[in-house]
Structures are given as C-alpha cells and as structure tokens.
PDB file of N, CA and C in Angstrom:
ATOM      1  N   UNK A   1      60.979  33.370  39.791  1.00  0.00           N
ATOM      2  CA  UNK A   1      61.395  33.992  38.545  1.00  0.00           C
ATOM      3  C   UNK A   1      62.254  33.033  37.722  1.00  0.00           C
ATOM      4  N   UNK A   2      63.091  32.496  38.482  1.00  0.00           N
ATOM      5  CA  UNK A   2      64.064  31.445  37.194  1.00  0.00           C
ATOM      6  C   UNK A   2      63.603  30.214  37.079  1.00  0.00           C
ATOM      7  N   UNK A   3      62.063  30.025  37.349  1.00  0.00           N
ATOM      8  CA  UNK A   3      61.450  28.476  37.072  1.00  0.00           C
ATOM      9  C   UNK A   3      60.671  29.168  35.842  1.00  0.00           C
ATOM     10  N   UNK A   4      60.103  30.376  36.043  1.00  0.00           N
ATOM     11  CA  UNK A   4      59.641  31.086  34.768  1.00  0.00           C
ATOM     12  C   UNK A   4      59.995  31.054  32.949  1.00  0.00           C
ATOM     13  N   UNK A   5      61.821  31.610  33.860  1.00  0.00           N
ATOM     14  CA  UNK A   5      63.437  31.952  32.709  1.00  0.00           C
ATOM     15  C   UNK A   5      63.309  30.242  32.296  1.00  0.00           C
ATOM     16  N   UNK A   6      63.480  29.679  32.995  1.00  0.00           N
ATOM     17  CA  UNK A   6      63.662  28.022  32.337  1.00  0.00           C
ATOM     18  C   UNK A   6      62.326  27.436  31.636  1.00  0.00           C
ATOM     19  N   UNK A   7      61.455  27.766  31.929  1.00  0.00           N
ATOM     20  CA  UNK A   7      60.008  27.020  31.171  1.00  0.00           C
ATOM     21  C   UNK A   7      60.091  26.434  32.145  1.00  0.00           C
ATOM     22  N   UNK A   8      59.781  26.135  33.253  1.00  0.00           N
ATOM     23  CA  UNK A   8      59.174  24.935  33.977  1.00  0.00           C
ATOM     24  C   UNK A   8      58.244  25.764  34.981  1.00  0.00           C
ATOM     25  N   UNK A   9      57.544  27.035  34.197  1.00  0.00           N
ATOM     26  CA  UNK A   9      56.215  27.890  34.848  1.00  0.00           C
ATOM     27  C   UNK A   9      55.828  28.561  33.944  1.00  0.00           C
ATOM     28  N   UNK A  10      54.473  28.514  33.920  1.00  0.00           N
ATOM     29  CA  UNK A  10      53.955  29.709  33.019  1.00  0.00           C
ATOM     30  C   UNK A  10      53.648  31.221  33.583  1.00  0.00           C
ATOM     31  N   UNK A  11      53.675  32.183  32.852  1.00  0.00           N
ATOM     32  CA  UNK A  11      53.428  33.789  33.172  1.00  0.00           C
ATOM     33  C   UNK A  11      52.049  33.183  34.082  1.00  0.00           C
ATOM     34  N   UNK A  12      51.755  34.155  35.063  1.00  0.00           N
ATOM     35  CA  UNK A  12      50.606  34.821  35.883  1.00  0.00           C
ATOM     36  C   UNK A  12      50.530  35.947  35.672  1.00  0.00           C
ATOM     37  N   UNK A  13      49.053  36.190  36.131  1.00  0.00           N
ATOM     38  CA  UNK A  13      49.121  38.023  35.512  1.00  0.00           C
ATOM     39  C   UNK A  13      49.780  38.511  36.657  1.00  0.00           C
ATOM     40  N   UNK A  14      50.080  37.942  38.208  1.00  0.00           N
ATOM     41  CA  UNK A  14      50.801  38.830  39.250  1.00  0.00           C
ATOM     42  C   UNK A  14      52.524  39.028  38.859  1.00  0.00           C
ATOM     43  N   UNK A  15      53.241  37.840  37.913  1.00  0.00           N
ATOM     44  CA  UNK A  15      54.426  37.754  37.460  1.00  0.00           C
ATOM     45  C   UNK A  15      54.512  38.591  36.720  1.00  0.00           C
ATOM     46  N   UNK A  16      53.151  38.698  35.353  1.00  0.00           N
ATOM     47  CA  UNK A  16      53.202  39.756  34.651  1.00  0.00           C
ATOM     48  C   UNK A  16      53.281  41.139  35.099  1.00  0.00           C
ATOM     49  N   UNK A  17      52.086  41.614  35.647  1.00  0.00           N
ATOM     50  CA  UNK A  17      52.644  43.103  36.874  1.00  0.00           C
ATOM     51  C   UNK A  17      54.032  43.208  36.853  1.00  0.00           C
ATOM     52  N   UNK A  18      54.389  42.220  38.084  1.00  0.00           N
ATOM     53  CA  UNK A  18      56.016  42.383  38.297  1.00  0.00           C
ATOM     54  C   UNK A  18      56.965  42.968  37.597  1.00  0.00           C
ATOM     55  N   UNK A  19      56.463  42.130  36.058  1.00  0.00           N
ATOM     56  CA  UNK A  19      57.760  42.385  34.946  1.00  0.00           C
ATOM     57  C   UNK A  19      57.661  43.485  34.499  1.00  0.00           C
ATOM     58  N   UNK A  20      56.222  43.586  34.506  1.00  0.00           N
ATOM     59  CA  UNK A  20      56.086  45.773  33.535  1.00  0.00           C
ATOM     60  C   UNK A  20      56.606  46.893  34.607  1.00  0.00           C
ATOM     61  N   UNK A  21      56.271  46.535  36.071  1.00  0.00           N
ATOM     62  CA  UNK A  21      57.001  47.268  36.878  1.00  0.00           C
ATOM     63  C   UNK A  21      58.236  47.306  36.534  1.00  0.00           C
ATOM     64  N   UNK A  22      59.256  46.182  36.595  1.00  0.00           N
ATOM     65  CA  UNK A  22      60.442  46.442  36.710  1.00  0.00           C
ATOM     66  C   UNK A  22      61.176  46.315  35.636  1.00  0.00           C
ATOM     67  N   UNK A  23      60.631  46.354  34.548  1.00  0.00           N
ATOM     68  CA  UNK A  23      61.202  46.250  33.119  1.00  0.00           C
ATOM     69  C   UNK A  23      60.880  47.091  32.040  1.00  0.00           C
ATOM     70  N   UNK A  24      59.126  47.841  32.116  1.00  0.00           N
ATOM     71  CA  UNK A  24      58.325  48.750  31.968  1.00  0.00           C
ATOM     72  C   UNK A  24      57.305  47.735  30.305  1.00  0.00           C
ATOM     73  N   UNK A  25      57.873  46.488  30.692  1.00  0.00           N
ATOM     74  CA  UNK A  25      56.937  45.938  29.259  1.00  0.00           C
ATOM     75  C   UNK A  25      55.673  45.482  29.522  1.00  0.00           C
ATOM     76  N   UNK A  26      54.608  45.781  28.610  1.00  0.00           N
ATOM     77  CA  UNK A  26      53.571  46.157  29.234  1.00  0.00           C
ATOM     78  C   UNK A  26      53.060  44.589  29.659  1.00  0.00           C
ATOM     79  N   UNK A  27      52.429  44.390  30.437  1.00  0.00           N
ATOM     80  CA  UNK A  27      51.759  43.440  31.292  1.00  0.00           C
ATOM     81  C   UNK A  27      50.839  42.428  30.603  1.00  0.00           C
ATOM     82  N   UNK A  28      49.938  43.243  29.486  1.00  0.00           N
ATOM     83  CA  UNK A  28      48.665  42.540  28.665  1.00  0.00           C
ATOM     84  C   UNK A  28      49.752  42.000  27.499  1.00  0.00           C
ATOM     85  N   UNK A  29      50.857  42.795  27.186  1.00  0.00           N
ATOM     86  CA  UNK A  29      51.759  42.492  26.176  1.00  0.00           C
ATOM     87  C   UNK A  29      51.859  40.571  26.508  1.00  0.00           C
ATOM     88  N   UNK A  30      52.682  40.832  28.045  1.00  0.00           N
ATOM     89  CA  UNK A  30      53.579  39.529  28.422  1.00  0.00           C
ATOM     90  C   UNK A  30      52.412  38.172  28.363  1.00  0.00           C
ATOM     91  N   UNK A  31      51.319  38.851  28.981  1.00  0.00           N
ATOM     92  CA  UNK A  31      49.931  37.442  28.762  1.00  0.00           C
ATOM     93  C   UNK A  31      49.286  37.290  27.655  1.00  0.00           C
ATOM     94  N   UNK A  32      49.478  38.267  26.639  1.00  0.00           N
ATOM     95  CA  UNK A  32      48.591  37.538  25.031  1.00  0.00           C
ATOM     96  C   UNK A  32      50.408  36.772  24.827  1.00  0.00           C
ATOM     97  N   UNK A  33      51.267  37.013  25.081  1.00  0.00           N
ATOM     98  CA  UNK A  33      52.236  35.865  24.492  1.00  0.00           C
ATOM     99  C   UNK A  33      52.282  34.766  25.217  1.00  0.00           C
ATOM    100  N   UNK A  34      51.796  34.812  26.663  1.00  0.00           N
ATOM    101  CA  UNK A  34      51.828  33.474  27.114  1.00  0.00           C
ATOM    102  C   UNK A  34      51.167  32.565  26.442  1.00  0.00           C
ATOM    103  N   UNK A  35      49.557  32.844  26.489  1.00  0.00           N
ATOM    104  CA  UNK A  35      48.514  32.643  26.036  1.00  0.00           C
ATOM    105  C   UNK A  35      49.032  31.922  24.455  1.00  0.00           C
ATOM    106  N   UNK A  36      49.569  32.737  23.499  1.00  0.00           N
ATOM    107  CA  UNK A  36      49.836  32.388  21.992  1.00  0.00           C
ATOM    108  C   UNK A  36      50.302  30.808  22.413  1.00  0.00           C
ATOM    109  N   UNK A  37      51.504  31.365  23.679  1.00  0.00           N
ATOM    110  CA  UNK A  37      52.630  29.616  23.566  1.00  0.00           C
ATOM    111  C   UNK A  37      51.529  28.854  23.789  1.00  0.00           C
ATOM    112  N   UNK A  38      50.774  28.684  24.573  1.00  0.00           N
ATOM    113  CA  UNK A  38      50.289  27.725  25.209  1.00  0.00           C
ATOM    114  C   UNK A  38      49.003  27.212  24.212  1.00  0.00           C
ATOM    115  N   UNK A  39      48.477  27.723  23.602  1.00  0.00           N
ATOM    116  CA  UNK A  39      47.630  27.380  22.731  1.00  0.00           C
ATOM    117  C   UNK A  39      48.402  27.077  21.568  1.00  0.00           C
ATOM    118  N   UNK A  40      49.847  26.976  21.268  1.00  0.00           N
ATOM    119  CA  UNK A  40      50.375  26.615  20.123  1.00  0.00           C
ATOM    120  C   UNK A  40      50.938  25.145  20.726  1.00  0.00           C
ATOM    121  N   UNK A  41      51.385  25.528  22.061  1.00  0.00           N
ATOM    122  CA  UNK A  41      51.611  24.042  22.267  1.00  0.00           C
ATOM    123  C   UNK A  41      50.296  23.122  22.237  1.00  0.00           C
ATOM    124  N   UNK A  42      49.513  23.574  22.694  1.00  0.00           N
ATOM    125  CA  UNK A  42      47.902  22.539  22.845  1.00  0.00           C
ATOM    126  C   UNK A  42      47.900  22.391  21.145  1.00  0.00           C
ATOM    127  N   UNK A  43      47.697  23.285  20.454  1.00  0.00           N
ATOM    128  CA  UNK A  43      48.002  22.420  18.688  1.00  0.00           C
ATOM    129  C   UNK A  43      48.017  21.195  18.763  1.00  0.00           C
ATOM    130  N   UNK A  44      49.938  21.652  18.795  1.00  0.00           N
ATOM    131  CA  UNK A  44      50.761  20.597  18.378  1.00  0.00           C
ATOM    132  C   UNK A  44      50.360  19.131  19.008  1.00  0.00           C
ATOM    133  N   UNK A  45      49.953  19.422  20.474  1.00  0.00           N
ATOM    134  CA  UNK A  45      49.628  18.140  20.814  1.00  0.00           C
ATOM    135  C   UNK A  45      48.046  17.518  20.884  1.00  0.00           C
ATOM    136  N   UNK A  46      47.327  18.406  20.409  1.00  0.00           N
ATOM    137  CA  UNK A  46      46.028  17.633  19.382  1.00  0.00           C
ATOM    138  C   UNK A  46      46.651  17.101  18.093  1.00  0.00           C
ATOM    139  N   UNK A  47      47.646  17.764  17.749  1.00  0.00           N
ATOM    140  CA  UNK A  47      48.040  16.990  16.126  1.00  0.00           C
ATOM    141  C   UNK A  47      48.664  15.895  16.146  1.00  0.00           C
ATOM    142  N   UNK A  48      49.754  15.884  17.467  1.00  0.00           N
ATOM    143  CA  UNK A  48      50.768  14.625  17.739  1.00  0.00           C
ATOM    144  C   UNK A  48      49.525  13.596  18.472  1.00  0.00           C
ATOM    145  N   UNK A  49      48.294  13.785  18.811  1.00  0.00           N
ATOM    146  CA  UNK A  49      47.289  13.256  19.496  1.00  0.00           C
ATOM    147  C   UNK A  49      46.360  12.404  18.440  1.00  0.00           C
ATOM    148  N   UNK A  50      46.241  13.561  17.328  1.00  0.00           N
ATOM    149  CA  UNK A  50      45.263  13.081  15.528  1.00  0.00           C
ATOM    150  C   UNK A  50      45.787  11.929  15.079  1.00  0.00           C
ATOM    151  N   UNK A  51      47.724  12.181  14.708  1.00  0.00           N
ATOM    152  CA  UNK A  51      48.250  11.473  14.306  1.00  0.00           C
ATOM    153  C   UNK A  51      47.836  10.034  14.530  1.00  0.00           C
ATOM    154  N   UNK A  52      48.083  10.012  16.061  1.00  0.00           N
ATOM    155  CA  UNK A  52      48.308   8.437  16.264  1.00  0.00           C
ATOM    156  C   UNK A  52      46.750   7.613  16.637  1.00  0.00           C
ATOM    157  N   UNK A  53      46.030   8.115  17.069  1.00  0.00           N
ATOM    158  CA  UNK A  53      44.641   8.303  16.671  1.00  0.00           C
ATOM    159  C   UNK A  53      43.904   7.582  15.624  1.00  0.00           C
ATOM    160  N   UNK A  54      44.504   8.049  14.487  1.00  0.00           N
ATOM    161  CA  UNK A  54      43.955   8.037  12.983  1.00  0.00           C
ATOM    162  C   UNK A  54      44.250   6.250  12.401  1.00  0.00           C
ATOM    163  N   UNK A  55      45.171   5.721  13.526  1.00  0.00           N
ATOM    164  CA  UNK A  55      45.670   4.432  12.938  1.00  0.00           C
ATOM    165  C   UNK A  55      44.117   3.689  13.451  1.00  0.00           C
ATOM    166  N   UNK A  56      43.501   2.745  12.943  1.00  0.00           N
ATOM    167  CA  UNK A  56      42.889   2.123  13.112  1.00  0.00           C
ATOM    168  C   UNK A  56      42.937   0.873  14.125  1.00  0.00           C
ATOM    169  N   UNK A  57      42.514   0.676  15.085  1.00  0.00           N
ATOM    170  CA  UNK A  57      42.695  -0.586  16.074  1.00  0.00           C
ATOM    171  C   UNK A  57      42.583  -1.987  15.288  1.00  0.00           C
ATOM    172  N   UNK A  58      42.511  -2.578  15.321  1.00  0.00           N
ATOM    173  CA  UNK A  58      42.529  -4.085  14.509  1.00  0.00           C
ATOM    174  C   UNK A  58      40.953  -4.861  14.986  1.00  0.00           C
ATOM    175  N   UNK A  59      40.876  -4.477  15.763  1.00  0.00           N
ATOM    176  CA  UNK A  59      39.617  -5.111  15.896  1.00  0.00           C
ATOM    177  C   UNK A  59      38.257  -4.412  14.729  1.00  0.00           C
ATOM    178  N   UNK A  60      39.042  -2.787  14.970  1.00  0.00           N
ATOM    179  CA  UNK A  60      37.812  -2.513  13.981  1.00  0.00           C
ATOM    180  C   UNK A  60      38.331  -2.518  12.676  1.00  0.00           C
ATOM    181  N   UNK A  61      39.346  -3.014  11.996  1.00  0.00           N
ATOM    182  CA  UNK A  61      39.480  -3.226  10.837  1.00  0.00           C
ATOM    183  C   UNK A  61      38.535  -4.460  10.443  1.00  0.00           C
ATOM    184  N   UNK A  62      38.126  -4.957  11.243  1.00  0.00           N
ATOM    185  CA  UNK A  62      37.365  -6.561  10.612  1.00  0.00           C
ATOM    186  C   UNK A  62      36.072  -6.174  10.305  1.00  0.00           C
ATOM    187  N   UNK A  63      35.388  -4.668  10.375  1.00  0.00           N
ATOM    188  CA  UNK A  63      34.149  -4.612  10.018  1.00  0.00           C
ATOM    189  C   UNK A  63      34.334  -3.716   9.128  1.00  0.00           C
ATOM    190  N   UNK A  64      32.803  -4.390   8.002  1.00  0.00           N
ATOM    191  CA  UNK A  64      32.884  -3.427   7.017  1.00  0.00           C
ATOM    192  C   UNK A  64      32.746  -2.298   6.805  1.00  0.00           C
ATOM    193  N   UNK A  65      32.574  -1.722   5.762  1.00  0.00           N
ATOM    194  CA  UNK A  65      32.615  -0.124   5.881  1.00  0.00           C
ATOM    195  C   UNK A  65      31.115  -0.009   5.625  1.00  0.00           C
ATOM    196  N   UNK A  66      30.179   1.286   5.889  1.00  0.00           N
ATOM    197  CA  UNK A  66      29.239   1.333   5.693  1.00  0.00           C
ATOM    198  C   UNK A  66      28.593   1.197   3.851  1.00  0.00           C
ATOM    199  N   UNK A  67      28.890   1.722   3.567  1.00  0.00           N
ATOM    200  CA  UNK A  67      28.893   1.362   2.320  1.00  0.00           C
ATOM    201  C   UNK A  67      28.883   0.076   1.661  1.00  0.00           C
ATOM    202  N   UNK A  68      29.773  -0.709   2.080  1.00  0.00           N
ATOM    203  CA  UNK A  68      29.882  -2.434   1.469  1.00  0.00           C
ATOM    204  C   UNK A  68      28.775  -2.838   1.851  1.00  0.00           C
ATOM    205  N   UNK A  69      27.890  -2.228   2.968  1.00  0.00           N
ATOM    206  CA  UNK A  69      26.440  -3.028   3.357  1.00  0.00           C
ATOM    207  C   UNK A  69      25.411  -3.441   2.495  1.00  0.00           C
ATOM    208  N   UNK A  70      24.520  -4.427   2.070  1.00  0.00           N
ATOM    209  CA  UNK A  70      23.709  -4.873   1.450  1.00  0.00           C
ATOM    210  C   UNK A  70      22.671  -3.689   1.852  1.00  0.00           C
ATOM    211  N   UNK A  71      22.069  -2.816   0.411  1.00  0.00           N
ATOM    212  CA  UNK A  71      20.548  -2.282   0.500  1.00  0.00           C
ATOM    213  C   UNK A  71      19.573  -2.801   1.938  1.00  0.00           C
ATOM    214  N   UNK A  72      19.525  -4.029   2.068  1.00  0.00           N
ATOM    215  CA  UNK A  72      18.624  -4.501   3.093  1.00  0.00           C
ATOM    216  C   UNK A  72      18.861  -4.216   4.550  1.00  0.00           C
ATOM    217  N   UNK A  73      20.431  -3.649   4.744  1.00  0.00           N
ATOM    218  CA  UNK A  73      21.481  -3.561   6.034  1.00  0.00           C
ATOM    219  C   UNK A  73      20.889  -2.226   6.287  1.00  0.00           C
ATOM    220  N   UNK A  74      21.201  -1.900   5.243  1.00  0.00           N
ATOM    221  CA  UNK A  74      21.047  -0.051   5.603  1.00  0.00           C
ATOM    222  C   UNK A  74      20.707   0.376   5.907  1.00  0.00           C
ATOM    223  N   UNK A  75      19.033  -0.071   5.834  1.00  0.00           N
ATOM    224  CA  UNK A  75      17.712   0.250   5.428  1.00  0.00           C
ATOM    225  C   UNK A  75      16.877  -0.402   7.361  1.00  0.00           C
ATOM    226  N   UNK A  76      17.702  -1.220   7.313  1.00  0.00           N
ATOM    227  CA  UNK A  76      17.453  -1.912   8.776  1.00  0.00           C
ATOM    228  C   UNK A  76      17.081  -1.493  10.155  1.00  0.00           C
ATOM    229  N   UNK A  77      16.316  -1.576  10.749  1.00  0.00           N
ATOM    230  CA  UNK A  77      16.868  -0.930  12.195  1.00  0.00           C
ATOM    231  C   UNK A  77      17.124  -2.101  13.247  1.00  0.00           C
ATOM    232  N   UNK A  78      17.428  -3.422  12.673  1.00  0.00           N
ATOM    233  CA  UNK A  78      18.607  -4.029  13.397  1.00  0.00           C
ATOM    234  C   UNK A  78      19.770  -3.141  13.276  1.00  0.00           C
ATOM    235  N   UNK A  79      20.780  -4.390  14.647  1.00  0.00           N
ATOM    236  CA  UNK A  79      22.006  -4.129  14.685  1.00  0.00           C
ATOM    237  C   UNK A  79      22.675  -4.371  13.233  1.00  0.00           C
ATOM    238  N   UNK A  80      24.144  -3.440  13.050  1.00  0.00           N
ATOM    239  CA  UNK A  80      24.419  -3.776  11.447  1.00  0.00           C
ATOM    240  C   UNK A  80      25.335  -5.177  11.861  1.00  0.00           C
ATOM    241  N   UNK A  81      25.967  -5.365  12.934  1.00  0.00           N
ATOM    242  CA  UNK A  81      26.419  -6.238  12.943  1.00  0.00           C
ATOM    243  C   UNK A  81      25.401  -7.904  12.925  1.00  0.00           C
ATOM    244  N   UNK A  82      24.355  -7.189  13.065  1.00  0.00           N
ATOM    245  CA  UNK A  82      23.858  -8.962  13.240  1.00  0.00           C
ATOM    246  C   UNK A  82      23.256  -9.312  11.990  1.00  0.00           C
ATOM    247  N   UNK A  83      22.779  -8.167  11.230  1.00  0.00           N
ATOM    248  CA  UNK A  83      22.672  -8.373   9.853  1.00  0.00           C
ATOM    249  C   UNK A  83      23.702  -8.549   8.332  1.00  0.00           C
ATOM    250  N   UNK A  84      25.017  -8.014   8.847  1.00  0.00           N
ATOM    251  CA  UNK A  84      25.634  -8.818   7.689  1.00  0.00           C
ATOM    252  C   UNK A  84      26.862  -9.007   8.679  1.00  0.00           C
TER     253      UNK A  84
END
C-alpha cells in the first residue's frame, strides 16, 4: 500500500477491490484513473520522445531534399543517391 501512496506502483484491479472495500470508492472508478495517469504519462513521453527526434542527424542533413532532384532523378528507378 505505501509503494502505491508514493508512486513507485501502479493500481491493480486486486489493490483496487481492496480500496472500495475499505474506503467504499468504487473500484472501476480507481482503474479508469489509473489508466488516465498512465496514458498521460505515455503522452508526455512520446512528445519529450518527438521533440528530440525531430532534430535531424548530420549525416542526413548532406542529402537533398526530394524535391531539389533533377526531373530525370525522380522519374528513375535507380538509387537517388547514385543519380544525383
């Protein structure tokens, strides 16, 4: 119970039971809020995940963008790299 009180456990539905027994709050109540945290934390850390993500590696900054390709690149079914 007090690894629960501290965050260092998440609800179970047998913890949940427990608590509606001895507290009378309902059980499905205590697991759609677990559920909310935990999918709000997974968010945040796809977003803190997007963020850093989104920076570009340096290696692939040296190739062009599709677009800058010559008509003839495009159109290719070579590699784009061996054609421009």
């Amino acid at each position: 119970m007090s690894t629960l009180l501290n965050g260092n456990a998440n609800l179970s539905a047998d913890m949940a039971i427990r608590l509606e027994k001895a507290f009378g709050i309902n059980a499905d109540t205590l697991l759609r809020m677990q559920t909310a945290y935990e999918l709000a934390q997974a968010r945040k850390h796809e977003q803190d995940k997007g963020s850093k993500s989104s920076l570009k590696p340096p290696i692939l900054q040296t190739f062009p963008k599709r677009n800058n390709m010559p008509d003839s690149c495009r159109n290719s079914n070579e590699l784009r790299l061996r054609c421009c």
